[in-house]
N, C-alpha and C. Protein backbone atom coordinates (compact mmCIF):
# COMPACT_ATOMS: atom_id res chain seq x y z
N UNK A 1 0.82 -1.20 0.00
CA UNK A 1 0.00 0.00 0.00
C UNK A 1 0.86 1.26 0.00
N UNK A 2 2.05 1.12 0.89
CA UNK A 2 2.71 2.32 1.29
C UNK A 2 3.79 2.77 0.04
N UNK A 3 4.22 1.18 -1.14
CA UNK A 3 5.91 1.42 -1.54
C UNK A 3 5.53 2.33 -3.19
N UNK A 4 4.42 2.85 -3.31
CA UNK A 4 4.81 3.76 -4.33
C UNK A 4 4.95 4.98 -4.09
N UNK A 5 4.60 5.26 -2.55
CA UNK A 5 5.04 6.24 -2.30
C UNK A 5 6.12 6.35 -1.13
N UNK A 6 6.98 5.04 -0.82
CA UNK A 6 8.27 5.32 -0.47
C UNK A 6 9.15 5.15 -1.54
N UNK A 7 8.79 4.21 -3.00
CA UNK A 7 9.65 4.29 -4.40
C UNK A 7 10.24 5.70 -4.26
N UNK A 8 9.67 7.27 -3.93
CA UNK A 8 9.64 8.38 -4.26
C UNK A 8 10.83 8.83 -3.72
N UNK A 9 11.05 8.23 -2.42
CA UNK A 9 12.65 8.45 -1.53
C UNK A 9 13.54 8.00 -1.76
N UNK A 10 13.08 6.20 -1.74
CA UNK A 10 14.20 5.47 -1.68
C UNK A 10 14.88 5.38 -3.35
N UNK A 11 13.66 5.35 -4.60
CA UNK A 11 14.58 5.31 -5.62
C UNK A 11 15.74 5.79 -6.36
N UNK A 12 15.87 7.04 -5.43
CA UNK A 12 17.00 7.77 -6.71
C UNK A 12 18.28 7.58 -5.82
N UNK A 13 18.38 7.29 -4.59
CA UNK A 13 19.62 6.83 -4.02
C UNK A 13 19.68 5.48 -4.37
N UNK A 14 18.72 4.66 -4.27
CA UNK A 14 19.25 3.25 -4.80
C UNK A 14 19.66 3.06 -6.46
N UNK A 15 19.24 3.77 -6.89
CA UNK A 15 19.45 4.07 -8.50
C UNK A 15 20.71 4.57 -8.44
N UNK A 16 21.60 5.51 -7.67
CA UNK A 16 22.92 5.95 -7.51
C UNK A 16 23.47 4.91 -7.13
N UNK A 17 23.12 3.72 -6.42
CA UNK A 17 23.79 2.84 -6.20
C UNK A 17 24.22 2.02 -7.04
N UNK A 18 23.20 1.57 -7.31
CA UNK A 18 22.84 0.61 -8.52
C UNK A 18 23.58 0.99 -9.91
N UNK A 19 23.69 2.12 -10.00
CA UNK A 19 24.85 2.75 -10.98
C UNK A 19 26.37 2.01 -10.91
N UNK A 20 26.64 2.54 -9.86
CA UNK A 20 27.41 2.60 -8.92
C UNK A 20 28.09 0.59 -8.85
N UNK A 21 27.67 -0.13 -8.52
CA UNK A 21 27.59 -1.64 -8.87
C UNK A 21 27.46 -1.91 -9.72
N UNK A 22 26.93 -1.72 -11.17
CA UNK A 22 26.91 -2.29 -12.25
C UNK A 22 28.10 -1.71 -13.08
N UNK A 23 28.49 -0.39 -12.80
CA UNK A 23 29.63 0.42 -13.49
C UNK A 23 31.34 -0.92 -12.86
N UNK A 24 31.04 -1.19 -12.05
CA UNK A 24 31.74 -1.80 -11.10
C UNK A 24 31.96 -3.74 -11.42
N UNK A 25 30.88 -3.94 -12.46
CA UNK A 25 30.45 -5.06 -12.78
C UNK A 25 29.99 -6.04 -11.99
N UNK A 26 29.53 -5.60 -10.93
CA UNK A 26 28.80 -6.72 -9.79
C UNK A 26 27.24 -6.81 -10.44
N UNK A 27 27.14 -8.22 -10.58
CA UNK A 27 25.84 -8.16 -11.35
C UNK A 27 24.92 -8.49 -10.48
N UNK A 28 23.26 -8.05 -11.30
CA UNK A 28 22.63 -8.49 -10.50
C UNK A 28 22.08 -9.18 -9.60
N UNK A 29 21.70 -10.45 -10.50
CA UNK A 29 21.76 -11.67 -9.51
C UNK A 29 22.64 -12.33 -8.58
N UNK A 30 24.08 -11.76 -8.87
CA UNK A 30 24.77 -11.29 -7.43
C UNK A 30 23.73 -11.29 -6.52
N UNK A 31 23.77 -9.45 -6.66
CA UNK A 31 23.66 -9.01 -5.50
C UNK A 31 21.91 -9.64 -5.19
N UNK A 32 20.90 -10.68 -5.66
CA UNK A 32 20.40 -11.13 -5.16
C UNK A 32 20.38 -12.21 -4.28
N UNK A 33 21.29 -13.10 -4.61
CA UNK A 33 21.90 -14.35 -4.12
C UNK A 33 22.66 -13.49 -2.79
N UNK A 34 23.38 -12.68 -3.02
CA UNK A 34 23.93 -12.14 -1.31
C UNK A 34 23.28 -11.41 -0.52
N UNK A 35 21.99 -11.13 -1.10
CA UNK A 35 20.76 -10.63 -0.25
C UNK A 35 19.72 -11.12 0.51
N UNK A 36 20.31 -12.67 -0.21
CA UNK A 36 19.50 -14.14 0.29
C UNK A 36 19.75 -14.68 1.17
N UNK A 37 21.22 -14.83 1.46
CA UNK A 37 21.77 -15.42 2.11
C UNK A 37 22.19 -14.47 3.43
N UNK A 38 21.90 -13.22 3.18
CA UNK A 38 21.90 -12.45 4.52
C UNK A 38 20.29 -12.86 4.98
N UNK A 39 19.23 -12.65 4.58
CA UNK A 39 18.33 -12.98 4.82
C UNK A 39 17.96 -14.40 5.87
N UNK A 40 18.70 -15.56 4.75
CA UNK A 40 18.62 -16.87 5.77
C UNK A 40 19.41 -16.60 7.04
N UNK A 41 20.18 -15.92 7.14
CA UNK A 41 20.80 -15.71 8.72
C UNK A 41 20.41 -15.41 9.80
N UNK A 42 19.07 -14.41 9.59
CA UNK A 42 17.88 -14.09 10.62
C UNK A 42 17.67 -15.54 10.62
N UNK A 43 17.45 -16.51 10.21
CA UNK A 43 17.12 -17.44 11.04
C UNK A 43 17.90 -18.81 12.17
N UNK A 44 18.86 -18.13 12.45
CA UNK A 44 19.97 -19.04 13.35
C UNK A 44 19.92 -17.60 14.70
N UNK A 45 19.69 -16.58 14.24
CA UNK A 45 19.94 -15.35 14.98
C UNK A 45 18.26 -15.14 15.62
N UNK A 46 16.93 -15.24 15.22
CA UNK A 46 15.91 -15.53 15.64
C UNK A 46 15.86 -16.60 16.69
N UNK A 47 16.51 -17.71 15.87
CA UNK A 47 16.37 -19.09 17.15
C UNK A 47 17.09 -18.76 18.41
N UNK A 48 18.36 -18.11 18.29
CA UNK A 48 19.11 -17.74 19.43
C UNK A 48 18.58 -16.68 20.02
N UNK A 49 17.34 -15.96 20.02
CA UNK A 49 17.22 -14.56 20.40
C UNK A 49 18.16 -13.31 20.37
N UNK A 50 18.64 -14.27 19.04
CA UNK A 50 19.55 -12.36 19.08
C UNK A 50 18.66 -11.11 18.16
N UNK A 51 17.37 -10.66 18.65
CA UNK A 51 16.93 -10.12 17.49
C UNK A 51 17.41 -9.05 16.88
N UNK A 52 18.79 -8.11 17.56
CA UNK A 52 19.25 -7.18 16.74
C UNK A 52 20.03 -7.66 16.01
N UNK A 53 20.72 -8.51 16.00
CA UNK A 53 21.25 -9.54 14.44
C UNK A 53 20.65 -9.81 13.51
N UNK A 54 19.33 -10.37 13.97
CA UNK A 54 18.29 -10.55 13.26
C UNK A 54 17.46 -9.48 12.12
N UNK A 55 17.72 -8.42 12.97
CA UNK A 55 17.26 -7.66 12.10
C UNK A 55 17.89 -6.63 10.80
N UNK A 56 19.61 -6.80 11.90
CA UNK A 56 20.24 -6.35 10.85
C UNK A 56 20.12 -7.23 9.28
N UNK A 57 19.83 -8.55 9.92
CA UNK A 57 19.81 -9.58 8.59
C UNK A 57 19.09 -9.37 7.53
N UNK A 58 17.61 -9.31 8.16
CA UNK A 58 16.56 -8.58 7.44
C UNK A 58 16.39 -7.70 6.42
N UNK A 59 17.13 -6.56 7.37
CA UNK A 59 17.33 -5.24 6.49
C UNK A 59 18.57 -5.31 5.26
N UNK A 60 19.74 -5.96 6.03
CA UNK A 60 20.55 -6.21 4.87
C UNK A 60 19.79 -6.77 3.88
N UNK A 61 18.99 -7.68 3.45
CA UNK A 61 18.41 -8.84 2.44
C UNK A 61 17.62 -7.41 1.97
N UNK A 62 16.69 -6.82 2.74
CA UNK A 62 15.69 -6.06 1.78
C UNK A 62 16.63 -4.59 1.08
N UNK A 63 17.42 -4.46 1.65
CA UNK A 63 18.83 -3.42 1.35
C UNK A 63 18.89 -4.14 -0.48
N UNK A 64 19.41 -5.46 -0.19
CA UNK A 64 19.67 -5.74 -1.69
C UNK A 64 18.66 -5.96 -2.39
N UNK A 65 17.38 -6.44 -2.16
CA UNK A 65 16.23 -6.48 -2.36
C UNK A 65 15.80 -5.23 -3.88
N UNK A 66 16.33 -4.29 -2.99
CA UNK A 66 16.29 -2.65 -3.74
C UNK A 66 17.34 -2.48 -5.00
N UNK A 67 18.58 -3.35 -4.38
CA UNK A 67 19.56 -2.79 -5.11
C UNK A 67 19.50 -3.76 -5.96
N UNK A 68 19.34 -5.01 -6.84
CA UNK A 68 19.19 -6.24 -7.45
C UNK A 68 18.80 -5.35 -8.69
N UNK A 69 17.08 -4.54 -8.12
CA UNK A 69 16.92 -4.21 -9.29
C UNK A 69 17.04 -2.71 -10.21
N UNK A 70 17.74 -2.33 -9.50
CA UNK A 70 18.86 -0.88 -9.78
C UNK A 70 19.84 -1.03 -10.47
N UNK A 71 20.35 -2.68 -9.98
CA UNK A 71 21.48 -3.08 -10.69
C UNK A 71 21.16 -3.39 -12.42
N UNK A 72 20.27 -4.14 -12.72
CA UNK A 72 19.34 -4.30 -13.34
C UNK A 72 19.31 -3.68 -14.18
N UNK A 73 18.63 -2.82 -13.92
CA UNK A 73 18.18 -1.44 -14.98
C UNK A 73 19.12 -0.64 -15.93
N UNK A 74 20.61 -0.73 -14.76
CA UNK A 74 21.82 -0.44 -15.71
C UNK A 74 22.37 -1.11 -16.34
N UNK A 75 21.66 -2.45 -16.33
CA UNK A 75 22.60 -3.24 -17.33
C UNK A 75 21.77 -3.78 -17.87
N UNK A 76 20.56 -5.20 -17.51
CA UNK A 76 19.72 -5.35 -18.41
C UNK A 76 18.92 -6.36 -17.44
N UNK A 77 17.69 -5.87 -17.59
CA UNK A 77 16.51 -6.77 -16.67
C UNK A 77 16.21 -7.95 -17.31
N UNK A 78 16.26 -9.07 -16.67
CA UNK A 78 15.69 -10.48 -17.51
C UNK A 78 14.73 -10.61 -16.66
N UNK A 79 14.26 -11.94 -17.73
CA UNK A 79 13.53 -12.54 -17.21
C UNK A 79 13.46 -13.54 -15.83
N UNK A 80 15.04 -14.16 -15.57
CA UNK A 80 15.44 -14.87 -15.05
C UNK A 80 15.61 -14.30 -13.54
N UNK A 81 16.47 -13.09 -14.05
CA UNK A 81 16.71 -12.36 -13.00
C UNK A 81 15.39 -12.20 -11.68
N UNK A 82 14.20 -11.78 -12.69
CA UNK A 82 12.67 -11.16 -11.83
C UNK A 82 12.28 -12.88 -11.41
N UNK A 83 12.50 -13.44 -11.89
CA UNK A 83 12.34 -14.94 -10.98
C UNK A 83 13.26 -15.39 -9.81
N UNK A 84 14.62 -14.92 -10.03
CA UNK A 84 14.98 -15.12 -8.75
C UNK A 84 14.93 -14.31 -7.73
N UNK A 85 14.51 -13.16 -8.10
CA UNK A 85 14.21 -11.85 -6.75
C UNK A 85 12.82 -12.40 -6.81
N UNK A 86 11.92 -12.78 -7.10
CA UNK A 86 10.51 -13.26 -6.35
C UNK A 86 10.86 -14.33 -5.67
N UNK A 87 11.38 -15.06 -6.22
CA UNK A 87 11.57 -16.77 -5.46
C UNK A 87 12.11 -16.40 -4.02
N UNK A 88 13.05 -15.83 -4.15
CA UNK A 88 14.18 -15.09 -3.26
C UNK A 88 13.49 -14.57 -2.01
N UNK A 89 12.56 -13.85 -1.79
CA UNK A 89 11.89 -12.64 -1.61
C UNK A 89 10.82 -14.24 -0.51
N UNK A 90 10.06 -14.53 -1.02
CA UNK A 90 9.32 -15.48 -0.40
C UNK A 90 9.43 -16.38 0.85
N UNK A 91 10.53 -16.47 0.21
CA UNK A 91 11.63 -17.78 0.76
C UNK A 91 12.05 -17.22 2.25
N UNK A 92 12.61 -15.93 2.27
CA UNK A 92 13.04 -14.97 2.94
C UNK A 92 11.95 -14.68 4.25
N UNK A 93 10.72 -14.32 3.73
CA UNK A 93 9.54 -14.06 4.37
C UNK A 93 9.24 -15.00 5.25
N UNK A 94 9.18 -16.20 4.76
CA UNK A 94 8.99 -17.33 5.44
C UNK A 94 9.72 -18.13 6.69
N UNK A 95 11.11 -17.39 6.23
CA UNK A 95 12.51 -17.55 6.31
C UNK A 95 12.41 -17.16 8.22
N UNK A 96 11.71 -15.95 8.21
CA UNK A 96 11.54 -14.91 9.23
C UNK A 96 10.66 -15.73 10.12
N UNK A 97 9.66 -16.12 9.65
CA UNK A 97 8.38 -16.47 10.79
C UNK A 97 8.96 -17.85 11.40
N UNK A 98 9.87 -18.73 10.18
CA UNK A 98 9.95 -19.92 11.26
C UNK A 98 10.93 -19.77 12.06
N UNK A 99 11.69 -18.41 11.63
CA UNK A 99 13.03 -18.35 12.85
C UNK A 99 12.43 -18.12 14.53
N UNK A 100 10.97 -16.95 14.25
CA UNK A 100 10.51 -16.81 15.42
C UNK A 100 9.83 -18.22 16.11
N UNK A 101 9.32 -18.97 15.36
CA UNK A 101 8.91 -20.46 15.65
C UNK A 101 9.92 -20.89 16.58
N UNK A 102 11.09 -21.34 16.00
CA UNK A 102 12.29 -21.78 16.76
C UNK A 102 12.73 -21.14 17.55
N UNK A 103 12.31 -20.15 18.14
CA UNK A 103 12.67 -19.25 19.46
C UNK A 103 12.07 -19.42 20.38
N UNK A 104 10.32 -19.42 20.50
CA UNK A 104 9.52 -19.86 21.63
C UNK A 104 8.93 -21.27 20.68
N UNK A 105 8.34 -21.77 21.73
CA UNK A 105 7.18 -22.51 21.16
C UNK A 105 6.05 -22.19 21.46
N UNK A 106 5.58 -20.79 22.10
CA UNK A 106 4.03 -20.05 22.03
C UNK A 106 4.00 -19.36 20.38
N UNK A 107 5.01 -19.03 19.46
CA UNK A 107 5.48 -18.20 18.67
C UNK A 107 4.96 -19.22 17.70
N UNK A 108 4.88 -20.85 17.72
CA UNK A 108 5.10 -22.08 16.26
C UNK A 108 3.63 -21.96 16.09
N UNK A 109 2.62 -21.56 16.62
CA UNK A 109 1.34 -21.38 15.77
C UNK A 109 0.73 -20.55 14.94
N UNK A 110 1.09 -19.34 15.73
CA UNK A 110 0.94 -17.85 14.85
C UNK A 110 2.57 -17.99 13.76
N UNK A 111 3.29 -18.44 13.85
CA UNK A 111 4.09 -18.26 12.71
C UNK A 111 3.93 -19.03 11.88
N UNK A 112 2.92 -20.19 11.67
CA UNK A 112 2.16 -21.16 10.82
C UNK A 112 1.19 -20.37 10.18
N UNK A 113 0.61 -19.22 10.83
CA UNK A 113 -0.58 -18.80 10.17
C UNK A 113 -0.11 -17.47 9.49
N UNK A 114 1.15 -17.45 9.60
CA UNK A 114 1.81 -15.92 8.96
C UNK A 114 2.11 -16.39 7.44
N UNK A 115 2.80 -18.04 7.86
CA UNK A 115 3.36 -18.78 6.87
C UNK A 115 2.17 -18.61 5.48
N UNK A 116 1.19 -19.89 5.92
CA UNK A 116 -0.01 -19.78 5.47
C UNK A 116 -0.40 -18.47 4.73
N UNK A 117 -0.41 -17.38 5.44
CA UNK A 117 -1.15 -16.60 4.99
C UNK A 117 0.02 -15.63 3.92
N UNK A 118 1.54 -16.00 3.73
CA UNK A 118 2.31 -15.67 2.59
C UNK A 118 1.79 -16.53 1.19
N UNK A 119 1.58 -17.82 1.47
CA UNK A 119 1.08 -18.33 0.79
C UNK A 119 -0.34 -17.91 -0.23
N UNK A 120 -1.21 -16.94 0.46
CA UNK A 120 -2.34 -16.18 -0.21
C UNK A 120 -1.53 -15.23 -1.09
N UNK A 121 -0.61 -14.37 -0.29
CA UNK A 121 -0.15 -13.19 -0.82
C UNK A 121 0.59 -13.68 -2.23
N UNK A 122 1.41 -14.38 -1.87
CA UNK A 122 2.65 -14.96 -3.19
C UNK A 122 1.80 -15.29 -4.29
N UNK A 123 0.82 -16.56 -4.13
CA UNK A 123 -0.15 -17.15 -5.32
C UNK A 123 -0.85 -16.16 -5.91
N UNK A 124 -1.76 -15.45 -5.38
CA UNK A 124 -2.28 -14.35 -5.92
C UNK A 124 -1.78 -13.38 -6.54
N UNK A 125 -0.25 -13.13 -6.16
CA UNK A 125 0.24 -11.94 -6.76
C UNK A 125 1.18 -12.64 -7.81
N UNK A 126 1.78 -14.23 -8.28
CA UNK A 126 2.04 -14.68 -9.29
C UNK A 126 1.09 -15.14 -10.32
N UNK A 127 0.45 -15.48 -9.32
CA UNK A 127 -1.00 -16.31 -10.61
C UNK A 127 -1.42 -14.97 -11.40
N UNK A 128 -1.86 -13.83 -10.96
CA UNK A 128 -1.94 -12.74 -11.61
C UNK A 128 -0.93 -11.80 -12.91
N UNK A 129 0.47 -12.11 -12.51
CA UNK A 129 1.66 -12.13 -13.10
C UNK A 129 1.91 -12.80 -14.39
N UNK A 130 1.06 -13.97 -13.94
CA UNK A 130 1.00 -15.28 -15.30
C UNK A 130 0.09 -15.00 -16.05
N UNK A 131 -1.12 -14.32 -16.09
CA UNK A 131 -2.41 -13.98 -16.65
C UNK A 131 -1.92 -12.53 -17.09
N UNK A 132 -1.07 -11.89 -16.22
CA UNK A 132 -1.07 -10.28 -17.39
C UNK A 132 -0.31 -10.41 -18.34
N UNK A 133 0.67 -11.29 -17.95
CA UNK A 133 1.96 -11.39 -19.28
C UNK A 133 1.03 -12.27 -20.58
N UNK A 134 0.16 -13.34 -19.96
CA UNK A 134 -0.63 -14.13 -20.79
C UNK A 134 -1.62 -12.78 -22.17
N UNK A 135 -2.04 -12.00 -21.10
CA UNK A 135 -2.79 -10.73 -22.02
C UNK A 135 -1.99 -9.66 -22.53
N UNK A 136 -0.53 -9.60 -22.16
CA UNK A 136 0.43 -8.43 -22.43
C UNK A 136 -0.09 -6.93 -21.58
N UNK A 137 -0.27 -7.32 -20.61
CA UNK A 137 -0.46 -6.55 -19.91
C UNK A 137 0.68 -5.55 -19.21
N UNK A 138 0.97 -4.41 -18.88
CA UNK A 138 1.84 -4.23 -18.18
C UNK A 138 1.53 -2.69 -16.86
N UNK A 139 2.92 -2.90 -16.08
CA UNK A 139 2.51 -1.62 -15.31
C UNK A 139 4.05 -1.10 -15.07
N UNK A 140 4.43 -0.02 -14.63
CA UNK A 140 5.40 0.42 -13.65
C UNK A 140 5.04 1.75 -12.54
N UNK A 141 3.84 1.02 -11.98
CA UNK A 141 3.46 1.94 -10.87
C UNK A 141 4.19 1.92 -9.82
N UNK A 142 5.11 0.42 -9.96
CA UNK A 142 6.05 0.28 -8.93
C UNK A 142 7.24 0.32 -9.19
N UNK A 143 7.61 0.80 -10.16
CA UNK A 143 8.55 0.95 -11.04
C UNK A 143 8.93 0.10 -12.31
N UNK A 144 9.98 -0.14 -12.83
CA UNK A 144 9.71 -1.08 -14.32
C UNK A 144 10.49 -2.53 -13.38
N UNK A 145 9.49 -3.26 -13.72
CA UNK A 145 10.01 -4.74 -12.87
C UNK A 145 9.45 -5.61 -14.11
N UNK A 146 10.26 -6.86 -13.51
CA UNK A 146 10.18 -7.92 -15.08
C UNK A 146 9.53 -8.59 -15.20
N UNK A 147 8.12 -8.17 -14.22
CA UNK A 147 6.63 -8.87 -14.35
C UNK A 147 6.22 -8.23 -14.26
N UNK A 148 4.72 -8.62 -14.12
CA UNK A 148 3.75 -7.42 -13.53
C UNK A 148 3.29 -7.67 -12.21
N UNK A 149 3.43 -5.94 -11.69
CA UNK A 149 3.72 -6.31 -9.87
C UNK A 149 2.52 -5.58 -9.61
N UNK A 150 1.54 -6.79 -9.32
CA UNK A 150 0.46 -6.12 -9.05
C UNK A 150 0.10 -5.76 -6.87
N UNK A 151 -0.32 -4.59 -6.52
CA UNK A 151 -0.21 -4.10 -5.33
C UNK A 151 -1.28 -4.45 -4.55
N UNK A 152 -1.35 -4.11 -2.88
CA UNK A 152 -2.15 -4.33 -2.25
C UNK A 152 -1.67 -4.15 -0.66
N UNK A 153 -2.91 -4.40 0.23
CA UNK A 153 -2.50 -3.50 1.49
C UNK A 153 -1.41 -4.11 2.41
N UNK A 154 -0.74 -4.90 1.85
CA UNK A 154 0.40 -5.69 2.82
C UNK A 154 1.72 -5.82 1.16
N UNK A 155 2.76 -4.42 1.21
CA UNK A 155 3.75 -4.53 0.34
C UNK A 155 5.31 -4.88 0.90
N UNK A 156 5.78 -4.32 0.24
CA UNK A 156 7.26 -4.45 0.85
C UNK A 156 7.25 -3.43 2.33
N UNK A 157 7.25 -2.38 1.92
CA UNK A 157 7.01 -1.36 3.09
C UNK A 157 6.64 -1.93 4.49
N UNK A 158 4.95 -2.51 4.52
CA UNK A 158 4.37 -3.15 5.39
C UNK A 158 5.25 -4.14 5.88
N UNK A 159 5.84 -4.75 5.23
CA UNK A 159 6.11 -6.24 5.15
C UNK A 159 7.66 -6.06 6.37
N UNK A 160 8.30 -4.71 5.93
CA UNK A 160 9.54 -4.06 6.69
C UNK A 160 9.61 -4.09 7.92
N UNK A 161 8.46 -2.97 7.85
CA UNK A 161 7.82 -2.63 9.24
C UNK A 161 7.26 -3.59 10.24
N UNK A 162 6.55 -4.87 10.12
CA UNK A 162 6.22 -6.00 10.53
C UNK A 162 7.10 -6.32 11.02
N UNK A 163 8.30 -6.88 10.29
CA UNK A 163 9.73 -7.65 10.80
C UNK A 163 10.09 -6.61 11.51
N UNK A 164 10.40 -5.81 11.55
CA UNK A 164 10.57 -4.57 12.09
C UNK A 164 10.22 -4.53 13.85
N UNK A 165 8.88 -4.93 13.90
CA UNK A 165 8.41 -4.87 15.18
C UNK A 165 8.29 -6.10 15.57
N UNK A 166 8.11 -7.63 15.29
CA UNK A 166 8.80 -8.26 15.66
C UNK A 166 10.37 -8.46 16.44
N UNK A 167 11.13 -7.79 16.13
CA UNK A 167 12.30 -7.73 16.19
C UNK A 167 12.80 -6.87 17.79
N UNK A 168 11.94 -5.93 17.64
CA UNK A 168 11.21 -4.89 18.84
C UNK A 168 10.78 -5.21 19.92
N UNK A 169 9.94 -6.06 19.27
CA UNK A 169 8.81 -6.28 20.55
C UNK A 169 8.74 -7.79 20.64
N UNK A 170 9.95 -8.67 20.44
CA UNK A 170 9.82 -10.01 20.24
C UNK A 170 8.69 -11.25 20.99
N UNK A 171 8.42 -10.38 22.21
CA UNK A 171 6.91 -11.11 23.02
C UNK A 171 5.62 -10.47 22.66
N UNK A 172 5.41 -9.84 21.44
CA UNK A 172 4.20 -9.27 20.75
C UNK A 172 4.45 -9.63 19.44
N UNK A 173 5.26 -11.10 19.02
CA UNK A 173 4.75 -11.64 18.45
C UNK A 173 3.96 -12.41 17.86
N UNK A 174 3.58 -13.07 18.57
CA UNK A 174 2.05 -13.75 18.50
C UNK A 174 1.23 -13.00 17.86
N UNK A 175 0.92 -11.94 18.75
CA UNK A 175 -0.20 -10.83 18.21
C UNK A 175 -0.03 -9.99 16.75
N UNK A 176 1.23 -9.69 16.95
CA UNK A 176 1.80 -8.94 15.71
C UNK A 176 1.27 -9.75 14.17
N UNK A 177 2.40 -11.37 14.17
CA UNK A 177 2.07 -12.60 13.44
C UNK A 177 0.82 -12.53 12.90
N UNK A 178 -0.34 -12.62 14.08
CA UNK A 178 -2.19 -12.70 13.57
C UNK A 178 -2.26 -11.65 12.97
N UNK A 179 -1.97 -10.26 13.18
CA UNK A 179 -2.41 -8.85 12.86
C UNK A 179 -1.97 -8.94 11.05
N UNK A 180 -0.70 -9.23 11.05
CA UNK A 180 -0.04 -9.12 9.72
C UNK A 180 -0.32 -10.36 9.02
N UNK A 181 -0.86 -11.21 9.62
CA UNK A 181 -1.27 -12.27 8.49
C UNK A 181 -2.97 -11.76 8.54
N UNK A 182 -3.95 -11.58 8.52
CA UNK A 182 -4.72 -10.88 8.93
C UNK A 182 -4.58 -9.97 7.69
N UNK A 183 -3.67 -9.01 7.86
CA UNK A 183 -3.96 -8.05 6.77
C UNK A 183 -3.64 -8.41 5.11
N UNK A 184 -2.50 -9.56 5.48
CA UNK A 184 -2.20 -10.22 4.10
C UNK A 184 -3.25 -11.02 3.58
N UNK A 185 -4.39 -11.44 4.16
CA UNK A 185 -5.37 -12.63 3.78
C UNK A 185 -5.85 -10.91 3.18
N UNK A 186 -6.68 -9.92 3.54
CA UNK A 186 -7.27 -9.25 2.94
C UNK A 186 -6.81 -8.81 1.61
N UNK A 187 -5.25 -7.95 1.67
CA UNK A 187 -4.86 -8.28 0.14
C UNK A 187 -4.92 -9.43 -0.75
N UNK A 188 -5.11 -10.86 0.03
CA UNK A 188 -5.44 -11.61 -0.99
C UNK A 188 -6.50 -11.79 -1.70
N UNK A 189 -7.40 -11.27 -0.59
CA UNK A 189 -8.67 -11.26 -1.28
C UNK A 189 -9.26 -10.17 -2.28
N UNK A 190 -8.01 -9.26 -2.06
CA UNK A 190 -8.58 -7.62 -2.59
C UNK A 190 -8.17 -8.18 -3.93
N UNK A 191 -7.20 -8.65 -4.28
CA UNK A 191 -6.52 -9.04 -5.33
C UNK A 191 -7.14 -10.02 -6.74
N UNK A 192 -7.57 -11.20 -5.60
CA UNK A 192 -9.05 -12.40 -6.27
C UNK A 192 -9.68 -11.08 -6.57
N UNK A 193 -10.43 -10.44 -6.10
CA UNK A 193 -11.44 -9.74 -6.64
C UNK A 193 -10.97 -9.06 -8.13
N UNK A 194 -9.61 -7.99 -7.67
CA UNK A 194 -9.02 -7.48 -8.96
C UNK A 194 -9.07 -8.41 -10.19
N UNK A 195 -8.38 -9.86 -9.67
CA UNK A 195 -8.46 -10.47 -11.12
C UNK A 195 -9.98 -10.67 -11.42
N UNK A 196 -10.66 -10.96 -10.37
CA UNK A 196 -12.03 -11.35 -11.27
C UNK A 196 -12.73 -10.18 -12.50
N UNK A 197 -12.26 -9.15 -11.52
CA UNK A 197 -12.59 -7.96 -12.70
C UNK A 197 -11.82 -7.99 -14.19
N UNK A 198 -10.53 -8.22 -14.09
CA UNK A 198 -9.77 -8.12 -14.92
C UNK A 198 -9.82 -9.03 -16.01
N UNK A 199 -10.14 -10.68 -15.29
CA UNK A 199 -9.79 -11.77 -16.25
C UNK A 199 -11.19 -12.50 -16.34
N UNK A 200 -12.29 -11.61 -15.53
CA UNK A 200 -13.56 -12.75 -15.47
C UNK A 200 -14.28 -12.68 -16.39
C-alpha cells in the first residue's frame, strides 16, 4: 500500500547505487543471491534470540532487495533475474516467521498462520503475473520490474515494518504474526477480486 510512495525516496539513491555496482560489474543476480543469504541468517539469529542480528539480517536482504533491481536497470533486466528476486523474496519471508517459531514454542502457531497466509499473498500476486503477461499486460506503478507487480495492502514497506516490530517487541509476536497475516489474507482477497474484474 505504502511502496509507491516510499519508491519516491528510496529510488534515486538506490538508483545511484545501482549505478554505482553495475559500473563496477557486480551483477545483479549477485547481488540477489547475497541478499538471500543475509536474509537466511535471521534465522539461526531468531532461534538464538539475538533479534538485533536478526534484524540487521533482514534489512541487509531487503537493502539488496532494492539494489538487485537498480542493478538491473543499468545493465539489463531479464527474465530470469525477476524470478529469482521473487523466489528469493518469499523464501526470505517465510525464512523470518519460522526463525521466530524456533525461538519460543508459544510463537510455532501464529508463525504457521503468517506462513499460510504468505502463501495467499505470493499465489495471488504470481498467478496474476501469469495472466497479465498471458494478455500483455503491463505496469510500472512500482517501477519497471520484469513482471507485472500487481499491489495491495500488505507490500514491501508493510512487510519491513512488521519484521521490524517483531524484532522490537519479540513477546508481541504472537499478536503482531495474527495482525499481519490478517492483513495479508485481505490483500489476498482484494486481489481475487481485482483479477475477477480483470480476467472474469
Amino acid at each position: 500500500m505504502l511502496d509507491s510512495y516510499m519508491r519516491r525516496m528510496i529510488d534515486p539513491p538506490l538508483d545511484r547505487a545501482g549505478r554505482r555496482l553495475a559500473a563496477a560489474g557486480v551483477p545483479a543476480n549477485g547481488v540477489t543471491v547475497a541478499g538471500f543469504a543475509a536474509g537466511l541468517l535471521a534465522i539461526p539469529c531468531l532461534a538464538a534470540e539475538w533479534y538485533g542480528l536478526a534484524l540487521i539480517a533482514i534489512l541487509l536482504n531487503r537493502l539488496a532487495d532494492g539494489l538487485d533491481g537498480a542493478v538491473a536497470r543499468h545493465t539489463a533486466l531479464t527474465d530470469f533475474g525477476g524470478y529469482l528476486d521473487i523466489v528469493c523474496d518469499f523464501i526470505v519471508y517465510a525464512a523470518v516467521a519460522f526463525g521466530f517459531a524456533l525461538a519460543r514454542p508459544v510463537n510455532a502457531l501464529p508463525a504457521a498462520f503468517l506462513i499460510l497466509s504468505f502463501v495467499g499473498t505470493g499465489s495471488s500476486f504470481l498467478a496474476y503475473a501469469i495472466l497479465a503477461a498471458k494478455r500483455g499486460l503491463s505496469s510500472e506503478a512500482r517501477g519497471r520490474k520484469s513482471l507485472y507487480y500487481l499491489g495491495g495492502l500488505t507490500e514491501g514497506t508493510e512487510t519491513i515494518a512488521f519484521f521490524a516490530a517483531f524484532c522490537f517487541f519479540p513477546g508481541a509476536f504472537p499478536v503482531l504474526a495474527c495482525i499481519f497475516g490478517g492483513l495479508c489474507w485481505l490483500t489476498t482477497a482484494v486481489r481475487i477480486a481485482t483479477a475477477r474484474r480483470a480476467f472474469g
